[in-house]
N, C-alpha and C. Protein backbone atom coordinates (compact mmCIF):
# COMPACT_ATOMS: atom_id res chain seq x y z
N UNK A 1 -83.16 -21.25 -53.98
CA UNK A 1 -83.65 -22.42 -53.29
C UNK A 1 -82.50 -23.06 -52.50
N UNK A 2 -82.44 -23.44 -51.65
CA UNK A 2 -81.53 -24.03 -50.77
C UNK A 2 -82.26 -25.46 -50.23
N UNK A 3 -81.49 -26.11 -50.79
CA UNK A 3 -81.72 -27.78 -50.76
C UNK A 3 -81.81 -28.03 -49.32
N UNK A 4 -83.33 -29.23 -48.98
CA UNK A 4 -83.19 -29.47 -47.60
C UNK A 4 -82.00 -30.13 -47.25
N UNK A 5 -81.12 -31.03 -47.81
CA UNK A 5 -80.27 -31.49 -47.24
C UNK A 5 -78.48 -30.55 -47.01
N UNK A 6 -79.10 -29.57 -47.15
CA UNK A 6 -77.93 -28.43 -46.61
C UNK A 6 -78.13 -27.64 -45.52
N UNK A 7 -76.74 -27.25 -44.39
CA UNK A 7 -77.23 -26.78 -43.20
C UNK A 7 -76.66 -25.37 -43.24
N UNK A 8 -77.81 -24.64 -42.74
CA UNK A 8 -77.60 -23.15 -42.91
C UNK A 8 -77.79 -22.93 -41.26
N UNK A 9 -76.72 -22.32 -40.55
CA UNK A 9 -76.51 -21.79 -39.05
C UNK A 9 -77.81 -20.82 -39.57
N UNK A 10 -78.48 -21.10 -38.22
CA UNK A 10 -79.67 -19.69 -37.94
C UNK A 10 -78.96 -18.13 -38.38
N UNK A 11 -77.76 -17.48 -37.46
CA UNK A 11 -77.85 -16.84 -37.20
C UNK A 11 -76.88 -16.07 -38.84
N UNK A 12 -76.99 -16.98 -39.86
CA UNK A 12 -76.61 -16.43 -41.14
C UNK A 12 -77.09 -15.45 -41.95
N UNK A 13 -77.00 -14.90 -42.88
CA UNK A 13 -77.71 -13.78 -43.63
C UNK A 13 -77.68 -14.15 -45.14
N UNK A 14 -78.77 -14.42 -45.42
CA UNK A 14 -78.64 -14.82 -47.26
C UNK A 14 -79.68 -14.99 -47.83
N UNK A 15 -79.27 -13.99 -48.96
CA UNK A 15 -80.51 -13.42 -49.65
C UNK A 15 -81.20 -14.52 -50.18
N UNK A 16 -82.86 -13.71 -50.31
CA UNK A 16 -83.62 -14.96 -50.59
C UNK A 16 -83.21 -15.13 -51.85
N UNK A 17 -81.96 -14.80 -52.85
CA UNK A 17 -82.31 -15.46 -54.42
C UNK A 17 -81.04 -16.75 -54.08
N UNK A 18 -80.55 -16.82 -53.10
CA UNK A 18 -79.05 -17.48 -53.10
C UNK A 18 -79.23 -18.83 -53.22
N UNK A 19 -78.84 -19.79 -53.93
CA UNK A 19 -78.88 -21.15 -54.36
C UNK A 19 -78.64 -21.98 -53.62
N UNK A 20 -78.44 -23.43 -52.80
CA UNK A 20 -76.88 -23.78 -52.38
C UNK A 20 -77.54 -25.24 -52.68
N UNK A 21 -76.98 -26.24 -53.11
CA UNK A 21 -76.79 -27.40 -53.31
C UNK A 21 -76.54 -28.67 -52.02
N UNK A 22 -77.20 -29.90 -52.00
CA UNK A 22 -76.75 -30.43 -51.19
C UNK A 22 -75.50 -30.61 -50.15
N UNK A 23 -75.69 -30.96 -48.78
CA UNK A 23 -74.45 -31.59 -48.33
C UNK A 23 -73.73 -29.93 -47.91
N UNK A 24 -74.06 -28.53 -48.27
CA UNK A 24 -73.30 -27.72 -47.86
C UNK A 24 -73.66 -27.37 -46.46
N UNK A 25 -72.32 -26.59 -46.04
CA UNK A 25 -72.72 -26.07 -44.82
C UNK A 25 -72.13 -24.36 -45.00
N UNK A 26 -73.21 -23.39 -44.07
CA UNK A 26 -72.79 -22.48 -43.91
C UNK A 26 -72.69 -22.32 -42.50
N UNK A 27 -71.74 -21.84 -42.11
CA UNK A 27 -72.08 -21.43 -40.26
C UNK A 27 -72.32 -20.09 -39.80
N UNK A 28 -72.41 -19.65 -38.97
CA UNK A 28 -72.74 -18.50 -38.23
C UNK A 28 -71.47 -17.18 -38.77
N UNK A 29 -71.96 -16.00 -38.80
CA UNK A 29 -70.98 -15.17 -39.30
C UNK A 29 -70.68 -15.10 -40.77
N UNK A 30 -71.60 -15.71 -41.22
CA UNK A 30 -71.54 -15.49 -42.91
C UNK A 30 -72.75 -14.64 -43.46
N UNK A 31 -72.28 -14.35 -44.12
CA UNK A 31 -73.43 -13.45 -45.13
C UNK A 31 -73.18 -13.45 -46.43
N UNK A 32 -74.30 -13.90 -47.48
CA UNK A 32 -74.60 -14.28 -48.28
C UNK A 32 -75.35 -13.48 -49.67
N UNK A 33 -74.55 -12.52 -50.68
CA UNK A 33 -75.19 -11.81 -51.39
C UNK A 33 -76.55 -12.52 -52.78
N UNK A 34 -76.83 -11.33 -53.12
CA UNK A 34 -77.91 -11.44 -54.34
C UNK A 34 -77.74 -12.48 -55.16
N UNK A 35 -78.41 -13.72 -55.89
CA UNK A 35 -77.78 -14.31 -56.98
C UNK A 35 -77.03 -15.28 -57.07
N UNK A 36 -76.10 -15.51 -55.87
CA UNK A 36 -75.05 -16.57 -55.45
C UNK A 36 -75.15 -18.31 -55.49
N UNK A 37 -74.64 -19.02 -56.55
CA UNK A 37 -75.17 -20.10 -56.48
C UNK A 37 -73.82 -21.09 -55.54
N UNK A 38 -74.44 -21.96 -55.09
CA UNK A 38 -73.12 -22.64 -54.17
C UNK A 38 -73.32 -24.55 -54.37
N UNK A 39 -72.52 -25.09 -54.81
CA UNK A 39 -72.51 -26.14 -54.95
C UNK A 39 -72.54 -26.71 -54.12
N UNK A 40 -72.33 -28.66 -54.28
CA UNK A 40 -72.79 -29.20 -53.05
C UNK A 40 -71.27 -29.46 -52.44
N UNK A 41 -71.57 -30.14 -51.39
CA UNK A 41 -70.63 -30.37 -50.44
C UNK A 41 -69.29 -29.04 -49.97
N UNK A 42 -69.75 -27.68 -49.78
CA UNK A 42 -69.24 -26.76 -49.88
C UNK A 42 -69.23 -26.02 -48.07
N UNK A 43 -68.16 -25.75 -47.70
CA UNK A 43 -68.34 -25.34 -46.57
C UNK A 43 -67.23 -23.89 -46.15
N UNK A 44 -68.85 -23.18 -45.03
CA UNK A 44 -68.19 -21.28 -45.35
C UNK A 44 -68.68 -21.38 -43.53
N UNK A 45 -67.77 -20.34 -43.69
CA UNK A 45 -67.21 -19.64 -42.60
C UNK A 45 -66.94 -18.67 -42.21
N UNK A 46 -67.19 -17.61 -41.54
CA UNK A 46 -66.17 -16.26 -41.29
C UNK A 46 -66.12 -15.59 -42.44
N UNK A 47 -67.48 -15.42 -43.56
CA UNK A 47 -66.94 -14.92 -44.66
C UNK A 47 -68.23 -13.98 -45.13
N UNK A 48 -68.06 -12.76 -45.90
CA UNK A 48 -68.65 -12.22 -46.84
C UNK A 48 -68.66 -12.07 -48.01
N UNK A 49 -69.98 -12.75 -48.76
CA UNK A 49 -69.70 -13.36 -50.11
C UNK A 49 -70.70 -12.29 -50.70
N UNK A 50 -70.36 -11.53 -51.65
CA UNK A 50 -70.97 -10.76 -52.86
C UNK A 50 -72.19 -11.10 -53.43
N UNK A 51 -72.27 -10.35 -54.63
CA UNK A 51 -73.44 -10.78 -55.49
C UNK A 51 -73.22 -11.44 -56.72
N UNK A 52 -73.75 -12.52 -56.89
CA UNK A 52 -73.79 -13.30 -58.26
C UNK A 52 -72.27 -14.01 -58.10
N UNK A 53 -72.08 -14.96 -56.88
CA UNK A 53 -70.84 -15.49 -56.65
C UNK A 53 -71.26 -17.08 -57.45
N UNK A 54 -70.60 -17.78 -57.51
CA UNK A 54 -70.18 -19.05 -58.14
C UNK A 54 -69.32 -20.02 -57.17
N UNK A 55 -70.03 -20.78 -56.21
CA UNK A 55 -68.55 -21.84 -55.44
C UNK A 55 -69.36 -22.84 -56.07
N UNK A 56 -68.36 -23.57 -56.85
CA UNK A 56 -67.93 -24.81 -56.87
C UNK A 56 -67.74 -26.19 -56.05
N UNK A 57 -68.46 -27.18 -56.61
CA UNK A 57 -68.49 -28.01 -55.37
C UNK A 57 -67.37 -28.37 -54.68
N UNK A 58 -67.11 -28.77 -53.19
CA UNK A 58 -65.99 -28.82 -52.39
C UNK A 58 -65.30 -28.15 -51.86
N UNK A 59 -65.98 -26.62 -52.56
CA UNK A 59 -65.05 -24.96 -51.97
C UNK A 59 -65.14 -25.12 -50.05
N UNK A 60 -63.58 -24.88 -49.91
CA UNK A 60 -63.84 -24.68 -48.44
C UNK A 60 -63.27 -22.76 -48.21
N UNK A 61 -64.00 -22.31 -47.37
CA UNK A 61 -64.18 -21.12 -46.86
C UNK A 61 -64.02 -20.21 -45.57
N UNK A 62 -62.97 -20.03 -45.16
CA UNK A 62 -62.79 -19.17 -43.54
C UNK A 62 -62.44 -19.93 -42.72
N UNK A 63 -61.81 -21.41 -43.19
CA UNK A 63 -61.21 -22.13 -42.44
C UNK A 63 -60.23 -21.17 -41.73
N UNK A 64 -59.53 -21.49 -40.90
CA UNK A 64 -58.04 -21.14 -39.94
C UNK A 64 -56.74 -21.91 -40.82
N UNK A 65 -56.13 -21.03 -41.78
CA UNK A 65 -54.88 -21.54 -42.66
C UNK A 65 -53.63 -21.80 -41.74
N UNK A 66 -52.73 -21.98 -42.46
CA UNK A 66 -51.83 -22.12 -42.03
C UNK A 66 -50.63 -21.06 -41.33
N UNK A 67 -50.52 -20.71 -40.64
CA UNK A 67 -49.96 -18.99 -40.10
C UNK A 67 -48.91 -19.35 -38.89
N UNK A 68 -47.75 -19.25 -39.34
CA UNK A 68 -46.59 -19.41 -38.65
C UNK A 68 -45.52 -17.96 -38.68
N UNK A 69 -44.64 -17.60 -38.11
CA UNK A 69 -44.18 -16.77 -38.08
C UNK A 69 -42.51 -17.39 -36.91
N UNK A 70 -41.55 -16.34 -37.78
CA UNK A 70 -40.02 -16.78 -36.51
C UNK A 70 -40.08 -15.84 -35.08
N UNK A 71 -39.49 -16.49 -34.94
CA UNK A 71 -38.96 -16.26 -33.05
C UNK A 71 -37.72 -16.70 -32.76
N UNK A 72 -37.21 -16.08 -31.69
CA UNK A 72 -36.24 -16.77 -31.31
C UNK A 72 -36.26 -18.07 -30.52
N UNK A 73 -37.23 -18.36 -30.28
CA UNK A 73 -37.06 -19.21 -29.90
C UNK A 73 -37.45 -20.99 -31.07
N UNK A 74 -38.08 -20.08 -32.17
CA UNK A 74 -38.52 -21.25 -33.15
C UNK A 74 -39.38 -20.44 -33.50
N UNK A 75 -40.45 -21.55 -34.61
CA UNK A 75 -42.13 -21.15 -34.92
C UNK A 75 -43.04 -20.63 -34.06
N UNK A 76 -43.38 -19.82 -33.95
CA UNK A 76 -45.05 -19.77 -33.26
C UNK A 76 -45.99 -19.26 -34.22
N UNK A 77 -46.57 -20.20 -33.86
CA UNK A 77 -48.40 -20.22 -34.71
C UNK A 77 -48.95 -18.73 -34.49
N UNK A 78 -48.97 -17.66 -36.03
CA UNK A 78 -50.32 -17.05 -36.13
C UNK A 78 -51.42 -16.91 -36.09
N UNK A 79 -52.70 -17.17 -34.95
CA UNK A 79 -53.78 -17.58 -35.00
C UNK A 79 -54.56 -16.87 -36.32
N UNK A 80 -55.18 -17.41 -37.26
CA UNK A 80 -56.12 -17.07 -37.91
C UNK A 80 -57.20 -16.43 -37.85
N UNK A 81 -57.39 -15.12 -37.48
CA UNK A 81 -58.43 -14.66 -36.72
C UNK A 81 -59.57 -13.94 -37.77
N UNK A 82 -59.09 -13.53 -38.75
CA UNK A 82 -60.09 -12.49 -39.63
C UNK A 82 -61.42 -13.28 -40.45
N UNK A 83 -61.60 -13.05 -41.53
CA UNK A 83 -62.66 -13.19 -42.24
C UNK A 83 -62.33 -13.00 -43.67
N UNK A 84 -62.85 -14.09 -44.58
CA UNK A 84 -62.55 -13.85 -45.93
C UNK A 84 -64.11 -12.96 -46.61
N UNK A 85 -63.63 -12.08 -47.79
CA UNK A 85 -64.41 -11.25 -48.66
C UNK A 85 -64.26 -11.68 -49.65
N UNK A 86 -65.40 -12.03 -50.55
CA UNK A 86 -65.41 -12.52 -51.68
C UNK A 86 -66.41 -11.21 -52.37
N UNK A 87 -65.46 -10.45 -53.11
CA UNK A 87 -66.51 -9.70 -54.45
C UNK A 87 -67.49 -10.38 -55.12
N UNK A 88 -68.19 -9.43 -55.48
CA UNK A 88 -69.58 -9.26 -56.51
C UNK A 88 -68.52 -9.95 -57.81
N UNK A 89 -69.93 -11.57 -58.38
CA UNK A 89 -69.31 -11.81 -59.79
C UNK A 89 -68.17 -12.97 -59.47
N UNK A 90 -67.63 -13.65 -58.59
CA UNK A 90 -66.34 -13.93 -58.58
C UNK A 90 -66.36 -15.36 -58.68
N UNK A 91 -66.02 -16.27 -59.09
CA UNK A 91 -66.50 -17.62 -59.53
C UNK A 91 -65.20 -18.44 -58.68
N UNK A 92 -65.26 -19.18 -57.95
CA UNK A 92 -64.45 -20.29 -57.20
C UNK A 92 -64.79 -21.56 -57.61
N UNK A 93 -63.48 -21.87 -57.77
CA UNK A 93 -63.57 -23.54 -58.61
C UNK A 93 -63.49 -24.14 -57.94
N UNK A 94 -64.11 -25.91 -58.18
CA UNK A 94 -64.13 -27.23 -57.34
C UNK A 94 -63.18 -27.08 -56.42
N UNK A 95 -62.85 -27.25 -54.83
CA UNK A 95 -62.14 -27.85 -54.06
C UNK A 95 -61.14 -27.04 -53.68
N UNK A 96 -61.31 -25.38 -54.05
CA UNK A 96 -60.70 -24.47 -53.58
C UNK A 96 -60.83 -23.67 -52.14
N UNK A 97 -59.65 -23.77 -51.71
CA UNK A 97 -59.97 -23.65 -49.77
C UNK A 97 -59.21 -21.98 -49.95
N UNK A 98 -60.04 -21.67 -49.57
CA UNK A 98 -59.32 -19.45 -49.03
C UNK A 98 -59.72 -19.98 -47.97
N UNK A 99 -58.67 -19.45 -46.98
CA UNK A 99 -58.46 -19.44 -45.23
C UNK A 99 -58.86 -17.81 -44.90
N UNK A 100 -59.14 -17.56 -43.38
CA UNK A 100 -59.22 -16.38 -42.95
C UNK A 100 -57.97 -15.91 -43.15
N UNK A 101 -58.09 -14.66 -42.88
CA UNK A 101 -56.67 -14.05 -42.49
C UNK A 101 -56.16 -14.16 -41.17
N UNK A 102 -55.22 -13.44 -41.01
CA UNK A 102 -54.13 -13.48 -39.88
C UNK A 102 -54.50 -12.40 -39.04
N UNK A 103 -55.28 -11.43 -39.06
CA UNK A 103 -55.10 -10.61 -38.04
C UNK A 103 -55.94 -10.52 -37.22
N UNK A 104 -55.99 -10.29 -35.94
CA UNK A 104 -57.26 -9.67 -34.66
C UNK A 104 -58.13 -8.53 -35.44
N UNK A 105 -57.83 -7.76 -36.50
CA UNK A 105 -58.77 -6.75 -36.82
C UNK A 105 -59.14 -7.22 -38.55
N UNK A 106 -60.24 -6.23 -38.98
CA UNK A 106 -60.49 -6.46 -40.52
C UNK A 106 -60.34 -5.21 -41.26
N UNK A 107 -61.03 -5.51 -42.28
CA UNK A 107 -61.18 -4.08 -43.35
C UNK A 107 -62.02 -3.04 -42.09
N UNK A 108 -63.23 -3.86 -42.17
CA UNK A 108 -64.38 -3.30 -41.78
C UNK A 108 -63.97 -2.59 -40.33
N UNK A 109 -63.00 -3.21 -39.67
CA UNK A 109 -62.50 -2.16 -38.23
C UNK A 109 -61.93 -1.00 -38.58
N UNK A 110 -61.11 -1.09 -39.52
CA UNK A 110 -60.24 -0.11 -40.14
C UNK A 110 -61.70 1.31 -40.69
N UNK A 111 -61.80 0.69 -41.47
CA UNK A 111 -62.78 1.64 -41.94
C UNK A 111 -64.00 2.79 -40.71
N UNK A 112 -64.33 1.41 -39.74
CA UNK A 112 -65.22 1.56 -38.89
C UNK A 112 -64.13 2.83 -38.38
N UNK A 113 -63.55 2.35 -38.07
CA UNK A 113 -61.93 3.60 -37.45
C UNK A 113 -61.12 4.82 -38.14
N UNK A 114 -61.91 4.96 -38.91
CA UNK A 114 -62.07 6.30 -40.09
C UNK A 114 -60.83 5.90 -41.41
N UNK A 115 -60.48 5.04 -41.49
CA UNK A 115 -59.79 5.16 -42.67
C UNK A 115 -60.27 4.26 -43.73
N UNK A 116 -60.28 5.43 -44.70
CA UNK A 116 -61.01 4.75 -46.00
C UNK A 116 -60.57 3.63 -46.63
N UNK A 117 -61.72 3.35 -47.32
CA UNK A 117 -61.46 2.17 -48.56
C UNK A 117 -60.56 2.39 -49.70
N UNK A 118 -59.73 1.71 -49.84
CA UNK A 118 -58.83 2.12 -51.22
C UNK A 118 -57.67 1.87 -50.89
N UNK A 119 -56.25 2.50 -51.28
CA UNK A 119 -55.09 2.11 -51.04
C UNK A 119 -54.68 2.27 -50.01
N UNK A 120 -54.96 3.62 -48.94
CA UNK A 120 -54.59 3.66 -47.73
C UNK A 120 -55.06 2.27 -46.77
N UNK A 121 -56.56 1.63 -47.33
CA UNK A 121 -56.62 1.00 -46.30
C UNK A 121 -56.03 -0.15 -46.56
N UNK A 122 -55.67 -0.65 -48.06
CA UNK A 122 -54.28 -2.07 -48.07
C UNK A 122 -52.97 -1.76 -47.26
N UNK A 123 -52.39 -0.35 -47.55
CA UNK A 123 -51.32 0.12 -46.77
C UNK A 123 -51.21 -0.08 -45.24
N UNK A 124 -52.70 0.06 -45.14
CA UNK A 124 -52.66 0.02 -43.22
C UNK A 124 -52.78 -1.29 -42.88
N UNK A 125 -53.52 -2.40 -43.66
CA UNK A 125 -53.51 -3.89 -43.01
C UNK A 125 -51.95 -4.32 -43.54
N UNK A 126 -51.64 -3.90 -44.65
CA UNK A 126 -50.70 -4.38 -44.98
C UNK A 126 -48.89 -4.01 -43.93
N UNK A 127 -49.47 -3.16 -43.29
CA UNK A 127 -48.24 -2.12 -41.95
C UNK A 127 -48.16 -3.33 -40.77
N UNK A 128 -49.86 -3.68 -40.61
CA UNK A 128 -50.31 -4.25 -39.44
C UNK A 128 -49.60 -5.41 -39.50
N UNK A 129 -50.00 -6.35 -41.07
CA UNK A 129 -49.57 -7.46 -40.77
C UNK A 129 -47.75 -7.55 -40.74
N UNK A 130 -46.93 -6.84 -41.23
CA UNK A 130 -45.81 -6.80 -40.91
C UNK A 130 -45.36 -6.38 -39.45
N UNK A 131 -46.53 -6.12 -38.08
CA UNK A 131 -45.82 -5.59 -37.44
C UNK A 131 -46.10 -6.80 -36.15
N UNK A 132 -47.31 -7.59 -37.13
CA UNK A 132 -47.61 -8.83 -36.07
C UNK A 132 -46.60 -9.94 -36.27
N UNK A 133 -45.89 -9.92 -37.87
CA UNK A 133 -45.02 -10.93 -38.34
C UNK A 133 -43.57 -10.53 -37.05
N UNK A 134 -43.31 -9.35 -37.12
CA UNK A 134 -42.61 -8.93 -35.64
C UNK A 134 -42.51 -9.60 -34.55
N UNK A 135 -43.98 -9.68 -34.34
CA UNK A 135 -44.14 -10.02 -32.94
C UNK A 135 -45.27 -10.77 -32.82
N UNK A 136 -45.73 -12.00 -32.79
CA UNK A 136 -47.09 -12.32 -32.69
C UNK A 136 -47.75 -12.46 -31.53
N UNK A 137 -47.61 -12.04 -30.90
CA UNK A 137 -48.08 -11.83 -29.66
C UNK A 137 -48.85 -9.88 -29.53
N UNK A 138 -48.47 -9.64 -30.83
CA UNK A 138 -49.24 -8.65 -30.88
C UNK A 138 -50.17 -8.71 -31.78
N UNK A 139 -50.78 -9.80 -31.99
CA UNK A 139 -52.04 -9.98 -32.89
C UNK A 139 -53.40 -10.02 -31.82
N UNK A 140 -53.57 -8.58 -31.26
CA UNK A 140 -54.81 -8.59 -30.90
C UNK A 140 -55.58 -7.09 -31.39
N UNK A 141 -56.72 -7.50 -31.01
CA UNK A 141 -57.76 -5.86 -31.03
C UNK A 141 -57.19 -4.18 -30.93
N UNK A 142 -56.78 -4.50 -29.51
CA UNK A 142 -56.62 -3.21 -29.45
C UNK A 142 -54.94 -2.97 -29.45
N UNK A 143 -54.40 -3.75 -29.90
CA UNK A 143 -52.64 -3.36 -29.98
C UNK A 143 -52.79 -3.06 -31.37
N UNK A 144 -53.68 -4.10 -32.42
CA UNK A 144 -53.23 -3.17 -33.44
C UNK A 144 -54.19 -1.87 -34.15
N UNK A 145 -55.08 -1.70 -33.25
CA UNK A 145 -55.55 -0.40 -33.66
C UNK A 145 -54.81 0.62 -32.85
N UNK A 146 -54.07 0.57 -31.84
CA UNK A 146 -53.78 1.27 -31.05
C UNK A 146 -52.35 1.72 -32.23
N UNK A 147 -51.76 0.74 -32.56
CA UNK A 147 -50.96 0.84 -33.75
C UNK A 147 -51.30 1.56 -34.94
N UNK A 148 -52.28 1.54 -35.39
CA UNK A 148 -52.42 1.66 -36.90
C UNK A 148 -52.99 3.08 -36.53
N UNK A 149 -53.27 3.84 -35.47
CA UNK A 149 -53.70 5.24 -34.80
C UNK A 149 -52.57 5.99 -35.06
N UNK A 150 -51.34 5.06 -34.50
CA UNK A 150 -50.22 5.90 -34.08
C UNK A 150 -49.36 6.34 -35.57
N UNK A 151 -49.68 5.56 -36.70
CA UNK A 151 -48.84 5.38 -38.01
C UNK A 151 -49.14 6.83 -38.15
N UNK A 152 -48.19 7.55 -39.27
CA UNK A 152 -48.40 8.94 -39.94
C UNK A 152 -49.67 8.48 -40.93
């Protein structure tokens, strides 16, 4: 049941058993598994949430964190570009904020781009994001797949 006084973006995906409590918001680009109950005043974003999840009231979700990186010339801001995954089962407590990630690409590109699920594919985001911490100006689409092609 999803309380009238919660706003669900049209263009969301969530199963008909999913709960959500007053005052929440979901926006566009979320998808919503089996079972999932969501407290009130809770707000998602940029995210794929499992089956039989648990947020807690005040959970914030796919916000844009905090992402800085050196230069020579000083800081420049990592834009926050990815999407948070929340597993099947996973319970988030009151007032807990997970941000997107940092990169122009996701799991799901990687994969889409033939490399499997499992350790190779932590190894390969995990290559990527050291090579954007490099350089952030190479946090886009096709620099770092064009990258993560070229790795052995």
């Amino acid at each position: 049941m999803i309380n009238p006084l919660a706003y669900i973006h049209p263009d969301a995906k969530l199963d008909p058993t999913v709960k959500i409590d007053p005052f929440t918001v979901v926006h566009k680009n979320v998808e919503i598994g089996e079972g999932t109950w969501i407290g009130s005043n809770v707000t998602i974003g940029f995210a794929l949430i499992g089956d039989r999840v648990k947020l807690y009231s005040g959970v914030r979700i796919g916000e844009a964190g905090f992402g800085a990186a050196g230069s020579a010339t000083g800081p420049v801001d990592v834009p926050q570009l990815g999407r948070v995954i929340i597993q099947d089962g996973v319970t988030v407590g009151a007032n807990t904020c997970i941000d997107r990630g940092a990169l122009a690409v996701s799991d799901s590109d990687l994969m889409a781009d033939g490399i499997p699920k499992g350790p190779e594919l932590g190894h390969a985001l995990q290559r990527l994001l050291d090579f954007v911490l490099d350089d952030p100006a190479r946090n886009t689409r096709d620099s770092l797949l064009r990258h993560v092609r070229a790795e052995p």
